[in-house]
PDB file of N, CA and C in Angstrom:
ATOM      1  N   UNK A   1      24.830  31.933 -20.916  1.00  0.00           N
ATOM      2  CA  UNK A   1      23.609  32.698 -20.996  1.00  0.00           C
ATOM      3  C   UNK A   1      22.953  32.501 -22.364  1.00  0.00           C
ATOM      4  N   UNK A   2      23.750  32.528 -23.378  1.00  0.00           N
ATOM      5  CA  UNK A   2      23.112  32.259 -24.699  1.00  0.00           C
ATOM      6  C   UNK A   2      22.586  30.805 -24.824  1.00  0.00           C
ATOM      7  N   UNK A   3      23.197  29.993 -24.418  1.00  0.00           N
ATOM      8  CA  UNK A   3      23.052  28.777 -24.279  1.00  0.00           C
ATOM      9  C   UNK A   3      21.485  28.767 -23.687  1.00  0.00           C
ATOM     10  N   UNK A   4      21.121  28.743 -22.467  1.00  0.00           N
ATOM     11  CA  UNK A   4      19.905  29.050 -21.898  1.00  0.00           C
ATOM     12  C   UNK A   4      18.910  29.484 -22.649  1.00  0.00           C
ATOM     13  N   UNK A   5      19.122  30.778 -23.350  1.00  0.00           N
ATOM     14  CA  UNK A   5      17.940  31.168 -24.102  1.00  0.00           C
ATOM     15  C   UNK A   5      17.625  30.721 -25.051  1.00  0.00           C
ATOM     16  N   UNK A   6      18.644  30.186 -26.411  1.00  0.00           N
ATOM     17  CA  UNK A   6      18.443  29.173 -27.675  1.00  0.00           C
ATOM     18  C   UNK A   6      17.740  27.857 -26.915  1.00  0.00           C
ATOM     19  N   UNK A   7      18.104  27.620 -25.717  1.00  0.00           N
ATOM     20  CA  UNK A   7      17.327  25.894 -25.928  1.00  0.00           C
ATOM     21  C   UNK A   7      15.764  26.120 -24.922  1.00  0.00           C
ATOM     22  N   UNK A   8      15.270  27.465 -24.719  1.00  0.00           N
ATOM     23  CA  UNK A   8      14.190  28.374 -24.191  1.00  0.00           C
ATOM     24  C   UNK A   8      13.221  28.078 -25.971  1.00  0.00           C
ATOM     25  N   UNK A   9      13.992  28.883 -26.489  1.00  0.00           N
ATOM     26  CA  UNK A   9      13.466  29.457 -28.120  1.00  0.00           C
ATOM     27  C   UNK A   9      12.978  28.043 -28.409  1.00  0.00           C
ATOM     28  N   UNK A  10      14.084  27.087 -28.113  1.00  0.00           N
ATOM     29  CA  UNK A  10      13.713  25.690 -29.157  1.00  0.00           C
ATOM     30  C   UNK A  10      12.447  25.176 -28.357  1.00  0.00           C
ATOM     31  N   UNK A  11      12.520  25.034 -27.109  1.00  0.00           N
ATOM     32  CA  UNK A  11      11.570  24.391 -26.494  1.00  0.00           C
ATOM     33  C   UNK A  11       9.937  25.133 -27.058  1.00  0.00           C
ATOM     34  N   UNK A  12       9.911  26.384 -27.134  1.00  0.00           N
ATOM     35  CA  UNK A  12       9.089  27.344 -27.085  1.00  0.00           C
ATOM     36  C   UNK A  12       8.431  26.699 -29.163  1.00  0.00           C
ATOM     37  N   UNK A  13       9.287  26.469 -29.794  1.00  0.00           N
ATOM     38  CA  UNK A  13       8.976  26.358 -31.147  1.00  0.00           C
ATOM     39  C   UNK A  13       8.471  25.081 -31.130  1.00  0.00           C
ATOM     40  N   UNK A  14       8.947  23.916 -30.030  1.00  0.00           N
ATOM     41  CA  UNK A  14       8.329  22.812 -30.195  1.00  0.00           C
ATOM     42  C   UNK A  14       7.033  22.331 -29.956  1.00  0.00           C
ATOM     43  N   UNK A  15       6.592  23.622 -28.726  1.00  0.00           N
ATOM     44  CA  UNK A  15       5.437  23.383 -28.231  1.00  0.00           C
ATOM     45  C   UNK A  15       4.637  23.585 -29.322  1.00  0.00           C
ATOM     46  N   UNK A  16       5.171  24.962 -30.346  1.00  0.00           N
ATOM     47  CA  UNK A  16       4.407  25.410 -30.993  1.00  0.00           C
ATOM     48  C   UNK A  16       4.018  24.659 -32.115  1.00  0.00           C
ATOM     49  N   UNK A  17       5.016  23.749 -32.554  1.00  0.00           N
ATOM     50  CA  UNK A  17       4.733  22.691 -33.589  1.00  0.00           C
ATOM     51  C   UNK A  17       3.561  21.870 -33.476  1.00  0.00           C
ATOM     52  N   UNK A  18       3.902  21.202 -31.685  1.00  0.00           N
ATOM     53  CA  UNK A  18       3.264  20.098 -31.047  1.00  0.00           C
ATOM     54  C   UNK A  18       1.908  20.494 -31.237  1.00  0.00           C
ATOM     55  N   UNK A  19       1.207  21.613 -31.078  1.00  0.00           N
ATOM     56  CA  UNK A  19       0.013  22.198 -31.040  1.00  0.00           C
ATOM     57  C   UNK A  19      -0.409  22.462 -32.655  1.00  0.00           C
ATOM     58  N   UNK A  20       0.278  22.516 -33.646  1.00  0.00           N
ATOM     59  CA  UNK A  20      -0.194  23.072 -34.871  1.00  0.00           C
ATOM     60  C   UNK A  20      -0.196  21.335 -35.670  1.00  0.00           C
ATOM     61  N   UNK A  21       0.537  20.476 -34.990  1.00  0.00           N
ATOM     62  CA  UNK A  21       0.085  19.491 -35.385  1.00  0.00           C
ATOM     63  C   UNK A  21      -0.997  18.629 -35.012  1.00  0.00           C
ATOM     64  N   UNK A  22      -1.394  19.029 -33.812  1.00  0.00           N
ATOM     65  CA  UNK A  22      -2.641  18.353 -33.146  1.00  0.00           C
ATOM     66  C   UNK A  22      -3.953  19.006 -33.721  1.00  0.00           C
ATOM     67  N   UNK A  23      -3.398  19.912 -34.406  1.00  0.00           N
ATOM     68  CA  UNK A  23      -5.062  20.676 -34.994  1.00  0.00           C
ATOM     69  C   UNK A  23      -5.008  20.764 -36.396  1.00  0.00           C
ATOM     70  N   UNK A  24      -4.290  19.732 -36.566  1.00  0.00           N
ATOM     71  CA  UNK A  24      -3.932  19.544 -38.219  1.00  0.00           C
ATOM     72  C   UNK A  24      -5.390  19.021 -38.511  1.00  0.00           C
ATOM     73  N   UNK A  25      -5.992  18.981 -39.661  1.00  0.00           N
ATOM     74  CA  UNK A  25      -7.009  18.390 -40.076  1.00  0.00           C
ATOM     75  C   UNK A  25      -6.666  17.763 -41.566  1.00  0.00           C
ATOM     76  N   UNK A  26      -7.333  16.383 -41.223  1.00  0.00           N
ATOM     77  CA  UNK A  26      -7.139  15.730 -42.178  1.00  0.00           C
ATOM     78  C   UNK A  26      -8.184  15.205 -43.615  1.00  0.00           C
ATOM     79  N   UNK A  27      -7.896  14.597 -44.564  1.00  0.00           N
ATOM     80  CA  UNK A  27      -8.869  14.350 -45.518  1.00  0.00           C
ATOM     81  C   UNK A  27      -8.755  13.523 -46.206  1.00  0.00           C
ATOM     82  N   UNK A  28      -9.953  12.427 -46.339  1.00  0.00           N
ATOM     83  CA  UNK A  28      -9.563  11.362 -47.143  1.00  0.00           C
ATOM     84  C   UNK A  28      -9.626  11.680 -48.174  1.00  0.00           C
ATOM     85  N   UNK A  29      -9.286  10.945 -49.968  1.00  0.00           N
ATOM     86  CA  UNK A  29      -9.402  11.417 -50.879  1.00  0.00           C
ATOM     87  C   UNK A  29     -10.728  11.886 -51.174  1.00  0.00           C
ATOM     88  N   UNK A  30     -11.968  11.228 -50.973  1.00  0.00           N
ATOM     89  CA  UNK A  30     -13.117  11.048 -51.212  1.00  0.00           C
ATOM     90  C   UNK A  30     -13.370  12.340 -50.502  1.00  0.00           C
ATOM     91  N   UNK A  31     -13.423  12.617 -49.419  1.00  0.00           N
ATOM     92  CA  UNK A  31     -13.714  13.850 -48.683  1.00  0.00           C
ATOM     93  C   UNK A  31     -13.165  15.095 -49.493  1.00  0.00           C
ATOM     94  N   UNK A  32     -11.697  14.884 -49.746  1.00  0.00           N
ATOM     95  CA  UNK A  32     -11.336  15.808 -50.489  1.00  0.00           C
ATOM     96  C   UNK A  32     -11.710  16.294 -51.920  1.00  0.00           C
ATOM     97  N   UNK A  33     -12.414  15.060 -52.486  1.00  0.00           N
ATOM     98  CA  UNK A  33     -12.976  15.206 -53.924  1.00  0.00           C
ATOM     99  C   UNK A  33     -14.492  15.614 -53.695  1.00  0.00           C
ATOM    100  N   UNK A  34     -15.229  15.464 -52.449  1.00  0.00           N
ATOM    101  CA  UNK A  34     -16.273  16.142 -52.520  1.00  0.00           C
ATOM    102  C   UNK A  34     -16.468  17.627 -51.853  1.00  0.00           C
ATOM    103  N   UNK A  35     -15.123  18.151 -51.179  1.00  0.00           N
ATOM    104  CA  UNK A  35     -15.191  19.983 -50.454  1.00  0.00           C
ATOM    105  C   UNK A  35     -14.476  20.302 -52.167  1.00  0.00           C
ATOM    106  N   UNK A  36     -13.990  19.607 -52.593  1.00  0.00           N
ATOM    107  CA  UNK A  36     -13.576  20.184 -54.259  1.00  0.00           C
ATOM    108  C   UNK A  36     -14.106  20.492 -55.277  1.00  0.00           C
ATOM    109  N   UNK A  37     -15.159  19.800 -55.602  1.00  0.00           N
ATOM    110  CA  UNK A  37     -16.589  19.634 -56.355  1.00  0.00           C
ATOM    111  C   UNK A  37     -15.833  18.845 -57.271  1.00  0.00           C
ATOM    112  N   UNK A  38     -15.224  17.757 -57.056  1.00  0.00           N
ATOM    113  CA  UNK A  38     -14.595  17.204 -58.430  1.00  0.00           C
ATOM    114  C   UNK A  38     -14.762  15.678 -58.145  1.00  0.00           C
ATOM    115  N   UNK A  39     -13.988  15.500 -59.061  1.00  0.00           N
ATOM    116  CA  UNK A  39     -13.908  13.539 -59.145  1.00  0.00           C
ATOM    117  C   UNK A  39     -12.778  12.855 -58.267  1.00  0.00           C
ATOM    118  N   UNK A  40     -13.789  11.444 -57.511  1.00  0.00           N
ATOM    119  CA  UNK A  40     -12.360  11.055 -57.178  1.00  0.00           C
ATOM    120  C   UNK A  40     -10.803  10.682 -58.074  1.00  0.00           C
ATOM    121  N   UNK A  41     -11.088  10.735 -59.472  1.00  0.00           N
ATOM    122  CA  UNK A  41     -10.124  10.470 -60.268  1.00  0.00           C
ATOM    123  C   UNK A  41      -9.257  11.361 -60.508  1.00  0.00           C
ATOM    124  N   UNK A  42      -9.794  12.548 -60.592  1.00  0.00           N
ATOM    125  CA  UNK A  42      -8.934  13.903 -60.552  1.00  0.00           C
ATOM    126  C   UNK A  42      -7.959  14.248 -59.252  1.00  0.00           C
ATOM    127  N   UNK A  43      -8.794  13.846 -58.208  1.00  0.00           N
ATOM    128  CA  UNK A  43      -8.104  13.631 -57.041  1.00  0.00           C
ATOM    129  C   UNK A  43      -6.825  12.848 -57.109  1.00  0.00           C
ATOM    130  N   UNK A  44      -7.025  11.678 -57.642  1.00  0.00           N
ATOM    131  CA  UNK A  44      -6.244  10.560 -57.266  1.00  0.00           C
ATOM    132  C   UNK A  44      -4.789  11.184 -58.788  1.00  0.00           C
ATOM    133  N   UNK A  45      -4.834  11.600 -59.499  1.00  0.00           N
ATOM    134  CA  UNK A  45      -4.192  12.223 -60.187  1.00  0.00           C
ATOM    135  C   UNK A  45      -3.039  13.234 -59.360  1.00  0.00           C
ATOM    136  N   UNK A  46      -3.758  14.244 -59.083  1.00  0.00           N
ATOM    137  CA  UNK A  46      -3.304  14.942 -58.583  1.00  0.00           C
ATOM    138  C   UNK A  46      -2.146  15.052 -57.620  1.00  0.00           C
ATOM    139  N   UNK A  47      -2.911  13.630 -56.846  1.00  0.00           N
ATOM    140  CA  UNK A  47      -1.548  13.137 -55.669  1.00  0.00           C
ATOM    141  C   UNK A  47      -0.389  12.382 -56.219  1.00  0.00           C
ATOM    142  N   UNK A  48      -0.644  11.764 -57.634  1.00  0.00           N
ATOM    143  CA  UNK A  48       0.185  11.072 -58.346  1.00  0.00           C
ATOM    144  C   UNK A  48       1.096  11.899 -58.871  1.00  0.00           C
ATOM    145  N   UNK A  49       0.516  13.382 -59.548  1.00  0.00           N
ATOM    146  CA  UNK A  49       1.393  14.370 -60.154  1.00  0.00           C
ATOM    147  C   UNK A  49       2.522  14.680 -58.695  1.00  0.00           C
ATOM    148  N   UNK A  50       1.767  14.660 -57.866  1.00  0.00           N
ATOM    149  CA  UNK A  50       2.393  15.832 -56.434  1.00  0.00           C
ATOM    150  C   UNK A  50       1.815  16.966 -56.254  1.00  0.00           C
ATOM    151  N   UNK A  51       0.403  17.171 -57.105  1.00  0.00           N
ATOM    152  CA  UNK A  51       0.068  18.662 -56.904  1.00  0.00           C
ATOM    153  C   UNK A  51      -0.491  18.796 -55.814  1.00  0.00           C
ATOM    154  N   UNK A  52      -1.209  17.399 -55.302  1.00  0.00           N
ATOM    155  CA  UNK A  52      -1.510  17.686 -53.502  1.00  0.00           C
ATOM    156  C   UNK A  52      -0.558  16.408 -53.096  1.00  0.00           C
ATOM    157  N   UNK A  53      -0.300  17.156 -51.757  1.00  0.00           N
ATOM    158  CA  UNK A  53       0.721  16.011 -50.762  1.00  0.00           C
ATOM    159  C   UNK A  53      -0.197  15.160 -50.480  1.00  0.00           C
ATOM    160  N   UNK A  54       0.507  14.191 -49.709  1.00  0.00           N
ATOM    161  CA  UNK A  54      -0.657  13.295 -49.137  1.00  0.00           C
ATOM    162  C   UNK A  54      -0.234  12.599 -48.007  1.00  0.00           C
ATOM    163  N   UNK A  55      -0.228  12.179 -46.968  1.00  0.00           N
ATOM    164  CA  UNK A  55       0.738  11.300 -46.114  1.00  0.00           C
ATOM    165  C   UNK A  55      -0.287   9.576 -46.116  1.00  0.00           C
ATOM    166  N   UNK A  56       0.603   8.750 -46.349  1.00  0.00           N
ATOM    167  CA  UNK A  56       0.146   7.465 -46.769  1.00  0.00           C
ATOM    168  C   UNK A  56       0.399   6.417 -45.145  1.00  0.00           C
ATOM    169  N   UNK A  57      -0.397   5.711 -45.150  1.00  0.00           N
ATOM    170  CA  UNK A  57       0.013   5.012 -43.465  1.00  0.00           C
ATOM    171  C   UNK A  57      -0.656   3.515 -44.036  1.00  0.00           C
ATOM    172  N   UNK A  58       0.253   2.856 -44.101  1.00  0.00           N
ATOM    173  CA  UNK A  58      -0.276   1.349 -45.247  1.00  0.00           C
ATOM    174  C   UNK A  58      -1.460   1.353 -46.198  1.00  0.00           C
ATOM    175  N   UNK A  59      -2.098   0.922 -45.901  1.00  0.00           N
ATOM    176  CA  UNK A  59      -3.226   1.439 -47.161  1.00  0.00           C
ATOM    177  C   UNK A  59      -3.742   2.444 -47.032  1.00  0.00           C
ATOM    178  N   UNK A  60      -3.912   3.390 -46.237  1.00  0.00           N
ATOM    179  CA  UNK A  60      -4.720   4.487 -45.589  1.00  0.00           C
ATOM    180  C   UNK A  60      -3.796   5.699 -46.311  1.00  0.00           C
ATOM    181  N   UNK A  61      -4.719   6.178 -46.862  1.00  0.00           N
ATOM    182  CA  UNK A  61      -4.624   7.839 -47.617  1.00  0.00           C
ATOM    183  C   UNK A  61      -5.073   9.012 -46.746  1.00  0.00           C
ATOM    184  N   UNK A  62      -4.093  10.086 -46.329  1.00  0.00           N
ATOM    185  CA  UNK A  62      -5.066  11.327 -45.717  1.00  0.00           C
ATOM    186  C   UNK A  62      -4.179  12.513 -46.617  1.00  0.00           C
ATOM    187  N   UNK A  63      -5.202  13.295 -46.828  1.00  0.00           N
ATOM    188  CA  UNK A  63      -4.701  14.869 -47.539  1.00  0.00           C
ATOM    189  C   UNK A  63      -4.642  15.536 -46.471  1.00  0.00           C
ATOM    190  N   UNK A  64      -3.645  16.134 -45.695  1.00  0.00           N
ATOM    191  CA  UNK A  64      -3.433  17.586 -44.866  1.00  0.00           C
ATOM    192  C   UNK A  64      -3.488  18.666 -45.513  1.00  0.00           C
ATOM    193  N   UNK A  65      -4.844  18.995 -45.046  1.00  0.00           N
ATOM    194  CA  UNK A  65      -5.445  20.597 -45.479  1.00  0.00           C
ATOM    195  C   UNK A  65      -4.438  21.718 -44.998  1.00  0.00           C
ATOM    196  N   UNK A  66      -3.589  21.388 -44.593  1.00  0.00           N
ATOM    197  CA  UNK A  66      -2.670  22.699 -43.986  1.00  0.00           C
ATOM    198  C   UNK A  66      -1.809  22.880 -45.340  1.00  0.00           C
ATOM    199  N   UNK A  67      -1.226  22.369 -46.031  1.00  0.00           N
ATOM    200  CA  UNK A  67      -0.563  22.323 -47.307  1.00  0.00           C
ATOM    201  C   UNK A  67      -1.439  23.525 -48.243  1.00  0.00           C
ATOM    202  N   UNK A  68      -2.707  23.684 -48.092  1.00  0.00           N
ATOM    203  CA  UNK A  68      -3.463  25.031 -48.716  1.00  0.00           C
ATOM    204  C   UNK A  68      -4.280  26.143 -48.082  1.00  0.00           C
ATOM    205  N   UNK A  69      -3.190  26.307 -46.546  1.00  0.00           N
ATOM    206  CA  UNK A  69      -3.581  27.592 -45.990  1.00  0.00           C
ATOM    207  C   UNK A  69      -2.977  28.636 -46.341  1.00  0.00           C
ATOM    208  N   UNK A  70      -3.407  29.500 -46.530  1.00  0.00           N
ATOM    209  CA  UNK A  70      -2.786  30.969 -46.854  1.00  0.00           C
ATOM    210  C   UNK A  70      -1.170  31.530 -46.216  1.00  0.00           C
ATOM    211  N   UNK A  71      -0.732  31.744 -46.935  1.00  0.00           N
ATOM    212  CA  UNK A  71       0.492  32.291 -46.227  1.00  0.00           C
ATOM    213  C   UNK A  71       0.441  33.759 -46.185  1.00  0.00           C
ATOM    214  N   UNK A  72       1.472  33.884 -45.456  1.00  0.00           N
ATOM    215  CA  UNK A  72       1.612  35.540 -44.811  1.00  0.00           C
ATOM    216  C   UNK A  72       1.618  36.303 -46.240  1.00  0.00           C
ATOM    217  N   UNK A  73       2.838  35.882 -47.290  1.00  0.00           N
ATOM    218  CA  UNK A  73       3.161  36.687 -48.342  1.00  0.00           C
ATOM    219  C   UNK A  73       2.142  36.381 -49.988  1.00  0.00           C
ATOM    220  N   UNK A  74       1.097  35.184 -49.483  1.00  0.00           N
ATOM    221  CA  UNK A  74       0.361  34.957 -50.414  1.00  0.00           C
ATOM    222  C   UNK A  74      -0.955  34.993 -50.320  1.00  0.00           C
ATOM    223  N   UNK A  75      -1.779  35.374 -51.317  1.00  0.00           N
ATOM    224  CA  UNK A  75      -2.694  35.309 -51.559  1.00  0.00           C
ATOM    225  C   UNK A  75      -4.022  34.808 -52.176  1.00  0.00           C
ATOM    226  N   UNK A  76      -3.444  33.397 -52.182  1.00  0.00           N
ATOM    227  CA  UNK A  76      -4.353  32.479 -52.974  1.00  0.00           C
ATOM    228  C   UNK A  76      -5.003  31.450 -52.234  1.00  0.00           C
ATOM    229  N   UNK A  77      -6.130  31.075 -52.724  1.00  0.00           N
ATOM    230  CA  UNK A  77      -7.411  30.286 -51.993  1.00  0.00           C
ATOM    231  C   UNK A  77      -6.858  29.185 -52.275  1.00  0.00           C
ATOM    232  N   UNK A  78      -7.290  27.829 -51.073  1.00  0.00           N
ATOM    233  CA  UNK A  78      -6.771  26.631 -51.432  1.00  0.00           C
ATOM    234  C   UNK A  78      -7.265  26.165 -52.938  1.00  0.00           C
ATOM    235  N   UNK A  79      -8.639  26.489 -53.619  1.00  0.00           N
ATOM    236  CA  UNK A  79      -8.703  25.966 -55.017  1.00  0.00           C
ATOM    237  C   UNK A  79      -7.904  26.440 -55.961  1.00  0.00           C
ATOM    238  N   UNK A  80      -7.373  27.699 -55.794  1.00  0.00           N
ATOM    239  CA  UNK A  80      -6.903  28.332 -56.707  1.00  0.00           C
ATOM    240  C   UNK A  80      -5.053  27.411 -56.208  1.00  0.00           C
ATOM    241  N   UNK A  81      -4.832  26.815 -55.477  1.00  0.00           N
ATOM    242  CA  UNK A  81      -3.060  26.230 -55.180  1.00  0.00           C
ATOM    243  C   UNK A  81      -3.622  24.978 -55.990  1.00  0.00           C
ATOM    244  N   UNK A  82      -4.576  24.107 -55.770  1.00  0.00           N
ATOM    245  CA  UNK A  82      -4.894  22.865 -56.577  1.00  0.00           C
ATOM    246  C   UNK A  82      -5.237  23.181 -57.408  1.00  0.00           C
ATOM    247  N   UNK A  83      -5.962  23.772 -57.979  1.00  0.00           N
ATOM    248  CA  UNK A  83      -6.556  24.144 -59.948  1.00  0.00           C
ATOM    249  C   UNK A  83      -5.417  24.879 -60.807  1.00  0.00           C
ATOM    250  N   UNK A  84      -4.697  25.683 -60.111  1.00  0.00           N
ATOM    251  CA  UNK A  84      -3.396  26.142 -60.259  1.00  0.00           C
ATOM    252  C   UNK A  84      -4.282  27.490 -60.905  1.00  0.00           C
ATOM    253  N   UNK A  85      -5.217  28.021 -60.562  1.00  0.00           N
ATOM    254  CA  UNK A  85      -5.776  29.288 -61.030  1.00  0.00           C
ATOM    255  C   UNK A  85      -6.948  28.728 -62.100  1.00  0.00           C
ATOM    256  N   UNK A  86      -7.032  27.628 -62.523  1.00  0.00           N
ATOM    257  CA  UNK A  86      -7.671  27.536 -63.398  1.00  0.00           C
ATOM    258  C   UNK A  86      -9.639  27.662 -63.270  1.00  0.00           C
TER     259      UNK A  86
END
């Protein structure tokens, strides 16, 4: 019986993944340096530090905007996770 319901739960979390990844939205650097008001150089920094992720696919750069959605226990705007408050 336990058996049954854990692989219920798992199935149930996968869908939920499957769906939060299909509505992922993505951003090239350039895109991302202009919803930022900044430079592409600052950009390109940034991903070098690690202060934004980035997922790389051979030459192709995309920023996943999900990396600066709000969390349950936090309260900070995506500029304020990249500027670091500044």
């Amino acid at each position: 019986m336990y058996l049954e319901e854990r692989v219920e739960q798992l199935e149930q979390q996968i869908e939920e993944l499957k769906a939060q990844r299909q509505s992922e939205n993505y951003l090239t650097p350039a895109q991302f340096a202009e919803k930022m008001n900044c430079s592409r150089a600052l950009v390109s920094k940034m991903t070098q530090n690690g202060d934004v992720k980035v997922i790389r696919l051979g030459k192709l750069v995309r920023i996943p905007m999900s990396q600066f959605e709000k969390e349950e226990n936090k309260e900070k705007a995506w500029k304020d996770v990249v500027f670091k408050g500044a």
